[in-house]
C-alpha atoms as a PDB file:
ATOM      1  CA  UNK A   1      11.847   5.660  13.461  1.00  0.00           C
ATOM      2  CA  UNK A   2      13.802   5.983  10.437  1.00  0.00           C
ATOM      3  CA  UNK A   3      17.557   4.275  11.794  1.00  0.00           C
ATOM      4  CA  UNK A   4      19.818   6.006   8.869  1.00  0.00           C
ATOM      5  CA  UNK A   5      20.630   2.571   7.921  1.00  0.00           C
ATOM      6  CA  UNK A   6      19.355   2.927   3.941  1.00  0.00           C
ATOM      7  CA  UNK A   7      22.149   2.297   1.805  1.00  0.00           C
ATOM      8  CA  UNK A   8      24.656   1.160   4.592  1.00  0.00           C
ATOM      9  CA  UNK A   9      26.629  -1.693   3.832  1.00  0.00           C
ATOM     10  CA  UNK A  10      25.923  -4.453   6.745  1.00  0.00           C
ATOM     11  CA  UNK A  11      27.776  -8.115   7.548  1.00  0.00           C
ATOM     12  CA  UNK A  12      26.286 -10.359   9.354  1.00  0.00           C
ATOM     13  CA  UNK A  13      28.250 -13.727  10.294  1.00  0.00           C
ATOM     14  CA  UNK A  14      26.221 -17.158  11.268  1.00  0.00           C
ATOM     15  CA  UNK A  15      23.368 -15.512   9.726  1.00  0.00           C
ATOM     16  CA  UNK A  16      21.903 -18.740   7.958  1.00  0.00           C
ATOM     17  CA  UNK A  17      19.838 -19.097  11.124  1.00  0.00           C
ATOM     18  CA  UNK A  18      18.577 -18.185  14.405  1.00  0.00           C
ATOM     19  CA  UNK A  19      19.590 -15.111  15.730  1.00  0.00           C
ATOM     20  CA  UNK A  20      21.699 -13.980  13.191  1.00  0.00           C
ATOM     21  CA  UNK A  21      19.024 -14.776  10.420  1.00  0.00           C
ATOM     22  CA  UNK A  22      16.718 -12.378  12.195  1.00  0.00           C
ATOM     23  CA  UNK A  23      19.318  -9.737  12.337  1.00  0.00           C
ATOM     24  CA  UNK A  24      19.982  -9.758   8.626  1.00  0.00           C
ATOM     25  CA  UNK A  25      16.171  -9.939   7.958  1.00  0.00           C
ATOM     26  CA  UNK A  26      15.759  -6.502  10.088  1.00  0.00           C
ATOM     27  CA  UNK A  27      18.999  -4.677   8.360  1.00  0.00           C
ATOM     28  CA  UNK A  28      17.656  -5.524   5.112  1.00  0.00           C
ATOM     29  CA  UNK A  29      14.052  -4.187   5.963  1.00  0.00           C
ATOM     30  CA  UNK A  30      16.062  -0.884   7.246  1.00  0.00           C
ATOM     31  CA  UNK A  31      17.438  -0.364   3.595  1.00  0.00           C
ATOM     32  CA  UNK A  32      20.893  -1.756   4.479  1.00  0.00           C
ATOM     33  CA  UNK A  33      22.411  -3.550   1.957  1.00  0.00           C
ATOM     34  CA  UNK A  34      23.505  -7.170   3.463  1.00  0.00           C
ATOM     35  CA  UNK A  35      26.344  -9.572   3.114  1.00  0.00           C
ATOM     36  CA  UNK A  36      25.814 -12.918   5.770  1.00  0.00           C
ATOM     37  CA  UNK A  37      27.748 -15.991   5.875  1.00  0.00           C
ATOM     38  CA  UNK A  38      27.356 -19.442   6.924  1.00  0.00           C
ATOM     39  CA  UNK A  39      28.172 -23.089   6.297  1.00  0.00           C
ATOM     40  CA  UNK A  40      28.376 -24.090   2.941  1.00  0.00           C
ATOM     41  CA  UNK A  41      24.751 -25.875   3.038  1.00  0.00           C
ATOM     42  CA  UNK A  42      21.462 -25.489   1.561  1.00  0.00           C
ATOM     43  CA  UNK A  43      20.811 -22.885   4.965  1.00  0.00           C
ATOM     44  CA  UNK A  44      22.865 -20.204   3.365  1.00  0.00           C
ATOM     45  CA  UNK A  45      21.445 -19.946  -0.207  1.00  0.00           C
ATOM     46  CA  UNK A  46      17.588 -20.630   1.486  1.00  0.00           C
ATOM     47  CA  UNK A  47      18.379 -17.820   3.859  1.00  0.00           C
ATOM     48  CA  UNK A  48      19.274 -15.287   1.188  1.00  0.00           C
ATOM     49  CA  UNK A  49      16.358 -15.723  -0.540  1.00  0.00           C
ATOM     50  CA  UNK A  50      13.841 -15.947   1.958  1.00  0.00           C
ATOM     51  CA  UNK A  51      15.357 -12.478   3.488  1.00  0.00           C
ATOM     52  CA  UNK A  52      15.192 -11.069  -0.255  1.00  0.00           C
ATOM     53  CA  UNK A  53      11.757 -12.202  -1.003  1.00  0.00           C
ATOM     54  CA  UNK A  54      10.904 -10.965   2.721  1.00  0.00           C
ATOM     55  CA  UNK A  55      11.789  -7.259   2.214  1.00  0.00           C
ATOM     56  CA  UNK A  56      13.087  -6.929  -1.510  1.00  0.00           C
ATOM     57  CA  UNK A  57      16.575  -6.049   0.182  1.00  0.00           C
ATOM     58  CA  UNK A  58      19.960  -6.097  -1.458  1.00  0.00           C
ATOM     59  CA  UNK A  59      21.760  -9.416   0.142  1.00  0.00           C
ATOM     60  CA  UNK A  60      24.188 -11.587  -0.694  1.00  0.00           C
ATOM     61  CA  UNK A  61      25.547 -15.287   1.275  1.00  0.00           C
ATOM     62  CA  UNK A  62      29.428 -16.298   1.381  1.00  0.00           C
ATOM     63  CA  UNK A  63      30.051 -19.203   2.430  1.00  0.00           C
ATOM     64  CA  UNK A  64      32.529 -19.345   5.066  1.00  0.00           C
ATOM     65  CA  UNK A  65      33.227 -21.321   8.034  1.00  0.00           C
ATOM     66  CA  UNK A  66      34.289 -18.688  10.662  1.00  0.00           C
ATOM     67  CA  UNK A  67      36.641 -21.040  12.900  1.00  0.00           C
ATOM     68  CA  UNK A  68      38.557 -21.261   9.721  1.00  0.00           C
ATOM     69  CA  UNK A  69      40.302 -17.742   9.826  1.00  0.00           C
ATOM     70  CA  UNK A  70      41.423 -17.647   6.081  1.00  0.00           C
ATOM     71  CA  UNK A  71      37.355 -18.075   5.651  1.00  0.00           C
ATOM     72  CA  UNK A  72      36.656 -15.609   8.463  1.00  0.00           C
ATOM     73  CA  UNK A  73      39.016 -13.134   6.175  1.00  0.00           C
ATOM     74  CA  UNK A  74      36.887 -13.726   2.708  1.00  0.00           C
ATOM     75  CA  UNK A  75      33.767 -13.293   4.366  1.00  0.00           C
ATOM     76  CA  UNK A  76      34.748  -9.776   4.293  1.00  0.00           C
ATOM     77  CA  UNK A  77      37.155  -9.508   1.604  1.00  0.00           C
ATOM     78  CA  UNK A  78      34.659 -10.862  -1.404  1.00  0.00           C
ATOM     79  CA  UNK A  79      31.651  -8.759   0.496  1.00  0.00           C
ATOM     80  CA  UNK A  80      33.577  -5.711   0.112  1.00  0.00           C
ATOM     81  CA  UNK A  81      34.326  -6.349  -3.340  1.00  0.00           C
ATOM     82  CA  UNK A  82      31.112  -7.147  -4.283  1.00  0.00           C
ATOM     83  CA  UNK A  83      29.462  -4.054  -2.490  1.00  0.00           C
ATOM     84  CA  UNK A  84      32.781  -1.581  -2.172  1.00  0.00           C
ATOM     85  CA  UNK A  85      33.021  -0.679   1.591  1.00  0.00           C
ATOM     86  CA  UNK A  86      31.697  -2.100   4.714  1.00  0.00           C
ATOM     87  CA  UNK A  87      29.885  -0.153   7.130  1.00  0.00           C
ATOM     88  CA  UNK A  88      28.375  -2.666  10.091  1.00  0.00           C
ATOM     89  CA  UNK A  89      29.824  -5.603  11.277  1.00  0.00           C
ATOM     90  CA  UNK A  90      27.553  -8.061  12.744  1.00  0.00           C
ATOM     91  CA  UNK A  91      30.158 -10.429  14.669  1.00  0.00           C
ATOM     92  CA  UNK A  92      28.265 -14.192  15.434  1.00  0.00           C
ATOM     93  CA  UNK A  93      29.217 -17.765  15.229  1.00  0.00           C
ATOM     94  CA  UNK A  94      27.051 -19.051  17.540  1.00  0.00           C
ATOM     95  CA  UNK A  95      28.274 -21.226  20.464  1.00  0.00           C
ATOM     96  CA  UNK A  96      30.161 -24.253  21.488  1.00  0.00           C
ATOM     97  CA  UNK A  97      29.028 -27.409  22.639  1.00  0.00           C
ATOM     98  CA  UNK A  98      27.798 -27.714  26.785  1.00  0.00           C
ATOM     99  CA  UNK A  99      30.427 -29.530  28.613  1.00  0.00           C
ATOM    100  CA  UNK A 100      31.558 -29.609  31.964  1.00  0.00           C
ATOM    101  CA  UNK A 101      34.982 -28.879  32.573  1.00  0.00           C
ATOM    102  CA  UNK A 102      36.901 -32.218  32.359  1.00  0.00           C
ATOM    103  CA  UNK A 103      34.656 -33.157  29.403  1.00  0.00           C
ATOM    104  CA  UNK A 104      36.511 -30.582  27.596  1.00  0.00           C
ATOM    105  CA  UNK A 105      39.811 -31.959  26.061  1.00  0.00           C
ATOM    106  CA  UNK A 106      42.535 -29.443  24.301  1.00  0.00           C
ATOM    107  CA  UNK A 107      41.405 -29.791  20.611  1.00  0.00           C
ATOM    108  CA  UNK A 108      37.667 -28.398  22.143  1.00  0.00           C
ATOM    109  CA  UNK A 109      39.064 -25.633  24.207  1.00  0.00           C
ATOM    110  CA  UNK A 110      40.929 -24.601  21.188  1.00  0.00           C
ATOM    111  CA  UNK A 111      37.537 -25.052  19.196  1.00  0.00           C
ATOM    112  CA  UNK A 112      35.426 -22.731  21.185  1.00  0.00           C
ATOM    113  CA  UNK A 113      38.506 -20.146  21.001  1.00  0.00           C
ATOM    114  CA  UNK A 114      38.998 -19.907  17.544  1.00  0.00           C
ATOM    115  CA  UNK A 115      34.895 -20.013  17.118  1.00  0.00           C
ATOM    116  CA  UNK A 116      33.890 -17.091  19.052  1.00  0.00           C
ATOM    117  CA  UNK A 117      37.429 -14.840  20.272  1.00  0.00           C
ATOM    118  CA  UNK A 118      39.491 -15.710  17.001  1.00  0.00           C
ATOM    119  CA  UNK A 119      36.261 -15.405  14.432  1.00  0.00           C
ATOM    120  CA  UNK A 120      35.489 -11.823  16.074  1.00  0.00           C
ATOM    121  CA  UNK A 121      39.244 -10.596  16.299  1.00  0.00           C
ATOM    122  CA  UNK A 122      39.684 -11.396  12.159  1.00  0.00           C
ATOM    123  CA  UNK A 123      36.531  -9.833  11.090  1.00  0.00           C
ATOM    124  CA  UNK A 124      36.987  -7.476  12.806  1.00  0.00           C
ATOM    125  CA  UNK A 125      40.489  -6.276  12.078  1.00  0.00           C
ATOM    126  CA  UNK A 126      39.533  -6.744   8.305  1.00  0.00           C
ATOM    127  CA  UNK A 127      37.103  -4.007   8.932  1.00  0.00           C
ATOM    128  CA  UNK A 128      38.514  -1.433  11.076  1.00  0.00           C
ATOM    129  CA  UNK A 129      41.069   0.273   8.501  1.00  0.00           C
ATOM    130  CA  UNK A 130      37.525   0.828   5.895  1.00  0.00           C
ATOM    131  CA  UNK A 131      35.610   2.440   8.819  1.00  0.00           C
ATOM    132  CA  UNK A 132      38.657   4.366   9.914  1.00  0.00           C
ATOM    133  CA  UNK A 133      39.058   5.930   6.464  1.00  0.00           C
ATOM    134  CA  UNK A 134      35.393   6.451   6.536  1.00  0.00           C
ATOM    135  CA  UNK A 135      35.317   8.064  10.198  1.00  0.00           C
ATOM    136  CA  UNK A 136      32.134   5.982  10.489  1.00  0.00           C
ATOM    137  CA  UNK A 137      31.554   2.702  11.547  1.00  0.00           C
ATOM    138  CA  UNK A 138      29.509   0.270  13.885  1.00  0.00           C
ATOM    139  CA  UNK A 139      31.157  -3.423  14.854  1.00  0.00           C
ATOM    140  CA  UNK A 140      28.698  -5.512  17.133  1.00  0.00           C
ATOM    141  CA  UNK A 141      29.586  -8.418  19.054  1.00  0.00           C
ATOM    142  CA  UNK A 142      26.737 -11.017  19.361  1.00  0.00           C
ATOM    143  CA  UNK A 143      27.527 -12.694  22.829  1.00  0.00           C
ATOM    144  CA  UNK A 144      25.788 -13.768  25.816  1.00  0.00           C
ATOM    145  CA  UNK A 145      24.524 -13.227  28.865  1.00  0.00           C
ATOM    146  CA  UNK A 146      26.587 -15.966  30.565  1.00  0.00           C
ATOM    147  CA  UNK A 147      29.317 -12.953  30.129  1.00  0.00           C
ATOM    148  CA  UNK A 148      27.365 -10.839  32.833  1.00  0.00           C
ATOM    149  CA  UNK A 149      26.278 -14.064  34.652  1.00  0.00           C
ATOM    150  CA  UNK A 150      27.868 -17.759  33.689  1.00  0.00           C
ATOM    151  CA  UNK A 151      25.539 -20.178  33.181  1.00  0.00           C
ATOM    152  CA  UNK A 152      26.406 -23.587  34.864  1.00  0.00           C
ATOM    153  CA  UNK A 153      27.113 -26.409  32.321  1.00  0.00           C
ATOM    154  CA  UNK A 154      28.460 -23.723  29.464  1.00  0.00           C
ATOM    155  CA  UNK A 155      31.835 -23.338  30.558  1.00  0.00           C
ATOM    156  CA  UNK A 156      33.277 -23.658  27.577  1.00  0.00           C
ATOM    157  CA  UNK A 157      30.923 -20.361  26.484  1.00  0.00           C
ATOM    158  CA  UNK A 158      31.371 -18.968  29.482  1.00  0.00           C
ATOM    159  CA  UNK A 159      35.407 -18.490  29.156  1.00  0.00           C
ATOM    160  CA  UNK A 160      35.659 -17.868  25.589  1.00  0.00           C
ATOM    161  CA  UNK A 161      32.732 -15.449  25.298  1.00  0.00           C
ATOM    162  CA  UNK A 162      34.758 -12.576  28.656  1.00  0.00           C
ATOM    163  CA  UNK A 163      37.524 -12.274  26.091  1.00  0.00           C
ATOM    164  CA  UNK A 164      35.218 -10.717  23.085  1.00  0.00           C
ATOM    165  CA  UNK A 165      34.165  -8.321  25.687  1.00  0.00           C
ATOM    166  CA  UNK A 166      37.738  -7.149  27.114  1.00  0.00           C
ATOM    167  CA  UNK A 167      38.922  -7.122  23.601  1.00  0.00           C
ATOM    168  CA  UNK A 168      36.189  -4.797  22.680  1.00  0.00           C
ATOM    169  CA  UNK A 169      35.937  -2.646  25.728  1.00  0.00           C
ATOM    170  CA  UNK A 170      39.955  -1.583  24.936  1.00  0.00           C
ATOM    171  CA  UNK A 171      39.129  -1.238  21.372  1.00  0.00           C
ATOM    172  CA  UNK A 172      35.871   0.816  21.590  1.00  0.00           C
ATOM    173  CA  UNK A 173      38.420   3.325  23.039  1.00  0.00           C
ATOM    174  CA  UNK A 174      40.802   3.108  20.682  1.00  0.00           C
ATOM    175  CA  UNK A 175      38.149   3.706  17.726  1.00  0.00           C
ATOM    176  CA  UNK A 176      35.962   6.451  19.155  1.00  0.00           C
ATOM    177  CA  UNK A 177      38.030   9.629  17.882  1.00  0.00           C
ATOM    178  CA  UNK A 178      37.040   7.681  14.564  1.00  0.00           C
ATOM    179  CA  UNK A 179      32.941   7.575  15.114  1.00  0.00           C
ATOM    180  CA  UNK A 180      33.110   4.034  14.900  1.00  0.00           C
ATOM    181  CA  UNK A 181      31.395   2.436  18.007  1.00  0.00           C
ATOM    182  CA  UNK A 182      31.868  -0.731  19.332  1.00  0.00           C
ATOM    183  CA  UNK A 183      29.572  -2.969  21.528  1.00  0.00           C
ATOM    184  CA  UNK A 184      28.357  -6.124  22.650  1.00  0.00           C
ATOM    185  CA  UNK A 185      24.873  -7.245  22.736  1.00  0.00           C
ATOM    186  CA  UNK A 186      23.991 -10.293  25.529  1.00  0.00           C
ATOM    187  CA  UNK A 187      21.065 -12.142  24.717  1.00  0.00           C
ATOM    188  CA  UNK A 188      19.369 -14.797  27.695  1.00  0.00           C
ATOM    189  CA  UNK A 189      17.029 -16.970  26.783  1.00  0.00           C
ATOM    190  CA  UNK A 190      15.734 -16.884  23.201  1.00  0.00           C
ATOM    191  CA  UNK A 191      13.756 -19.376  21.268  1.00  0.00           C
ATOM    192  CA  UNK A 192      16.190 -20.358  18.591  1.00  0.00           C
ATOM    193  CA  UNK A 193      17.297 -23.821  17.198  1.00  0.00           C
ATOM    194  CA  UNK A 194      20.471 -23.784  19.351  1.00  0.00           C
ATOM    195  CA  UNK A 195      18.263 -23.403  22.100  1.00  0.00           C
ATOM    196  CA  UNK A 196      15.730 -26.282  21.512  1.00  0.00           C
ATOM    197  CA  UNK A 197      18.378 -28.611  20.889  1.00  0.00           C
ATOM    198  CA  UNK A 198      20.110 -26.977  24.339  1.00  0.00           C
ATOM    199  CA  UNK A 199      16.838 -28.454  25.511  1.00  0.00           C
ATOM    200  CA  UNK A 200      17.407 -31.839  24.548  1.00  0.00           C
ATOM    201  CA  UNK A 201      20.797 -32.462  25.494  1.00  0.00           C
ATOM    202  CA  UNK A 202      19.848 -30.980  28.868  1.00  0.00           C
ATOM    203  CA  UNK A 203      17.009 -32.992  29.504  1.00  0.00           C
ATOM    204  CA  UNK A 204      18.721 -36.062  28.406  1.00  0.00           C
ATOM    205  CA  UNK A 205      21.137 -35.526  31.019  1.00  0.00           C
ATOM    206  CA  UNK A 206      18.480 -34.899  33.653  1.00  0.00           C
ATOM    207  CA  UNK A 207      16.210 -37.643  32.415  1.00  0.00           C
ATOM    208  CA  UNK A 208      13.725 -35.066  31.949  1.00  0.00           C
ATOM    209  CA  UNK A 209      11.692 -33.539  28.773  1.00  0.00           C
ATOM    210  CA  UNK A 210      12.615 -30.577  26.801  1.00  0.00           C
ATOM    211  CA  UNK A 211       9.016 -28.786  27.258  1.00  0.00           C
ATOM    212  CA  UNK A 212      10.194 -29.008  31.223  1.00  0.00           C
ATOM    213  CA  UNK A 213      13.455 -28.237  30.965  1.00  0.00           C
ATOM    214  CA  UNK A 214      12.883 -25.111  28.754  1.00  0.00           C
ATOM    215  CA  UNK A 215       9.550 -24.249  31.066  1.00  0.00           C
ATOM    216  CA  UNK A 216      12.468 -24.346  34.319  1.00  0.00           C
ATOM    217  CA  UNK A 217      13.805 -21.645  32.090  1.00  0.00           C
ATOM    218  CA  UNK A 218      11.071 -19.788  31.765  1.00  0.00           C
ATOM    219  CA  UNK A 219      10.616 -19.912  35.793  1.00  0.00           C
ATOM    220  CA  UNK A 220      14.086 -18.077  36.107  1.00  0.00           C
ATOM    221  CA  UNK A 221      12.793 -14.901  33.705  1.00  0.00           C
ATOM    222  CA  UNK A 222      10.835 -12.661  35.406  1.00  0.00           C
ATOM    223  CA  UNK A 223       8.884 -11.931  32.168  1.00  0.00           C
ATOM    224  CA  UNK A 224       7.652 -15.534  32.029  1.00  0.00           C
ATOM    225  CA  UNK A 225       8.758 -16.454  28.675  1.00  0.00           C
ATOM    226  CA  UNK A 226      11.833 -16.583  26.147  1.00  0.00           C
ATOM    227  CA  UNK A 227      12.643 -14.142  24.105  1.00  0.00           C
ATOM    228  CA  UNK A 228      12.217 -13.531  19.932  1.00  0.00           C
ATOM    229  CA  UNK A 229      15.097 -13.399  17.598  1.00  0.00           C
ATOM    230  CA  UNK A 230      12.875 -10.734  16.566  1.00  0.00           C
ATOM    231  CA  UNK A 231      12.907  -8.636  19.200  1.00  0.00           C
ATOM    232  CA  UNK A 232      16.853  -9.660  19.733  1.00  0.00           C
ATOM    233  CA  UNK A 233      17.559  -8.037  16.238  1.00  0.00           C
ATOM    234  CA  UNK A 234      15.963  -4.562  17.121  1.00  0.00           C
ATOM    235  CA  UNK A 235      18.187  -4.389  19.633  1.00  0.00           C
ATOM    236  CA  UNK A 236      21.213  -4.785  17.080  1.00  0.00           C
ATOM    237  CA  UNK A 237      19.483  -2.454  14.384  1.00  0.00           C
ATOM    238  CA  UNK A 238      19.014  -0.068  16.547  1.00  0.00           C
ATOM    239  CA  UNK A 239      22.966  -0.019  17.646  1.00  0.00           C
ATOM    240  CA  UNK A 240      23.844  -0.188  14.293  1.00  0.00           C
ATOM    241  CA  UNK A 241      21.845   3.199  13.461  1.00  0.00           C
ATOM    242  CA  UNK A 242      23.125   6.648  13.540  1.00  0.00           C
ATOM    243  CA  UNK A 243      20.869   7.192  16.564  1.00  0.00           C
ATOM    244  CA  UNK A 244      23.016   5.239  18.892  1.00  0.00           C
ATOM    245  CA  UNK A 245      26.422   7.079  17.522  1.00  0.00           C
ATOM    246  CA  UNK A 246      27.268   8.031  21.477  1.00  0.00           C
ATOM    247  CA  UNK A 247      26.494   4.348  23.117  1.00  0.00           C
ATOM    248  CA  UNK A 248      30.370   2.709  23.008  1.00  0.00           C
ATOM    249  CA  UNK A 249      31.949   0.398  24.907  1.00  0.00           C
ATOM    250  CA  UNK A 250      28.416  -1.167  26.358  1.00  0.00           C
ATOM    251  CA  UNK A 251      27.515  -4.700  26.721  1.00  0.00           C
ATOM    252  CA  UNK A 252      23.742  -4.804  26.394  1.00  0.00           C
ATOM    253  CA  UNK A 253      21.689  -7.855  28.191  1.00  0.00           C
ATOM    254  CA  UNK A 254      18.593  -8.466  26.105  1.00  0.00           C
ATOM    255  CA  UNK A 255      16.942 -11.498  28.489  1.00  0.00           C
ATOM    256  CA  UNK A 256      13.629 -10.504  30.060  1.00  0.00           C
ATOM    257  CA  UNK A 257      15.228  -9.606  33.421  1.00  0.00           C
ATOM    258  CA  UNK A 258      17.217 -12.745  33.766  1.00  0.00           C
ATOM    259  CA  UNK A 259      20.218 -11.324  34.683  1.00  0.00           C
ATOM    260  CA  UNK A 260      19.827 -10.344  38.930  1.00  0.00           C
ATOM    261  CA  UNK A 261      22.908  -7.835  38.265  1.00  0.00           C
ATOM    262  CA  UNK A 262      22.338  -3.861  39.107  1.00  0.00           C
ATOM    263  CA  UNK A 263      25.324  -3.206  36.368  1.00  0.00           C
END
């Protein structure tokens, strides 16, 4: 299925690894020309070049750390000027730590805010007025599936992570007349490196093993098994296309029938 997405201008934040890695690696092989971001390590520049040798795409890195909003902000701004406009925004920053709720002090709260809300509101806004003035435009919100169904120990996640998605309910309204869509995608249980080491702490805490605690995961899916940033990223190509121009306003649970919710 040819997605429209040849030539499109796509960002893609936290996509140095996991799950946003994979997305930038399927936009590219779509024809999409890529800007992704990430921490100012050796990740970032390896990442660029293993998704350009991958699909001989057009992508660039910025390093930028997206809890730092001045960063969030020149993520966009030097993507823009390097490719002129900005089509897709990829919004992802991964998650905060797993705490339990007096484990979790001020400065952390604040953390996990200004990670995953703050990151997605600045990007975001730095895009809108370009896809506006285009009448075209696709933001995506890379969140979670705690959002439809908290997941115990990720409180922290849990809170932080309902704001993206009232924020961009309102505003998928507010953009429509504009053909710029806006939606959230809600992965379960995929095998990323967040998740092994998810694995680790959890089976430290439960005096247990990682291959356990990630196979008592795989007991709760009804599909047996965790998912594949690969198969995460089709998800978000395919909302990113000009085939899914009419889906707005959605949060879309990719997790292997995890989620026990009929909505």
């Amino acid at each position: 299925m040819d997605f429209g997405l040849k030539g499109k201008v796509a960002f893609v934040a936290g996509a140095s690894q996991g799950l946003g890695k994979a997305v930038a690696m399927e936009m590219c092989r779509e024809g999409a020309k890529v800007v992704i971001c990430g921490l100012d390590d050796p990740q970032l520049p390896a990442a660029v070049e293993e998704i350009r040798g991958a699909t001989g795409g057009e992508i660039i890195g910025v390093p930028a750390d997206v809890t730092d909003g001045q960063q969030a902000r020149d993520f966009i701004r030097k993507g823009v000027e390097h490719f002129g406009t900005v089509d897709i925004l990829v919004n992802n920053a991964g998650g905060p730590p797993d705490r339990s709720f007096l484990e979790i002090d001020d400065d952390l709260w604040m953390f996990g805010v200004r990670l995953n809300l703050l990151s997605t509101i600045i990007m975001t806004r730095e895009v809108v007025p370009i896809m506006k003035e285009k009448r075209w435009g696709r933001i995506i919100n890379m969140t979670s599936i705690s959002v439809k169904q908290p997941i115990d120990g990720l409180i922290l996640s849990n809170t932080v992570r309902m704001g993206v998605i009232g924020m961009a309910k309102t505003l998928s309204n507010e953009l429509a007349p504009f053909n710029v869509t806006v939606n959230n995608v809600c992965p379960g249980y995929t095998m990323t490196e967040r998740v092994r080491k998810l694995a680790i702490d959890v089976a430290a805490k439960k005096n247990s093993t990682p291959e356990a605690i990630v196979k008592s995961w795989e007991a709760l899916i009804p599909m047996g098994r965790l998912g594949t940033p690969e198969e995460f990223a089709a998800l978000v190509t395919f909302l990113a296309s000009e085939r899914a121009g009419y889906i707005t306003g959605a949060s879309i649970q990719i997790d292997g029938g995890y989620y026990k919710g009929s909505m």
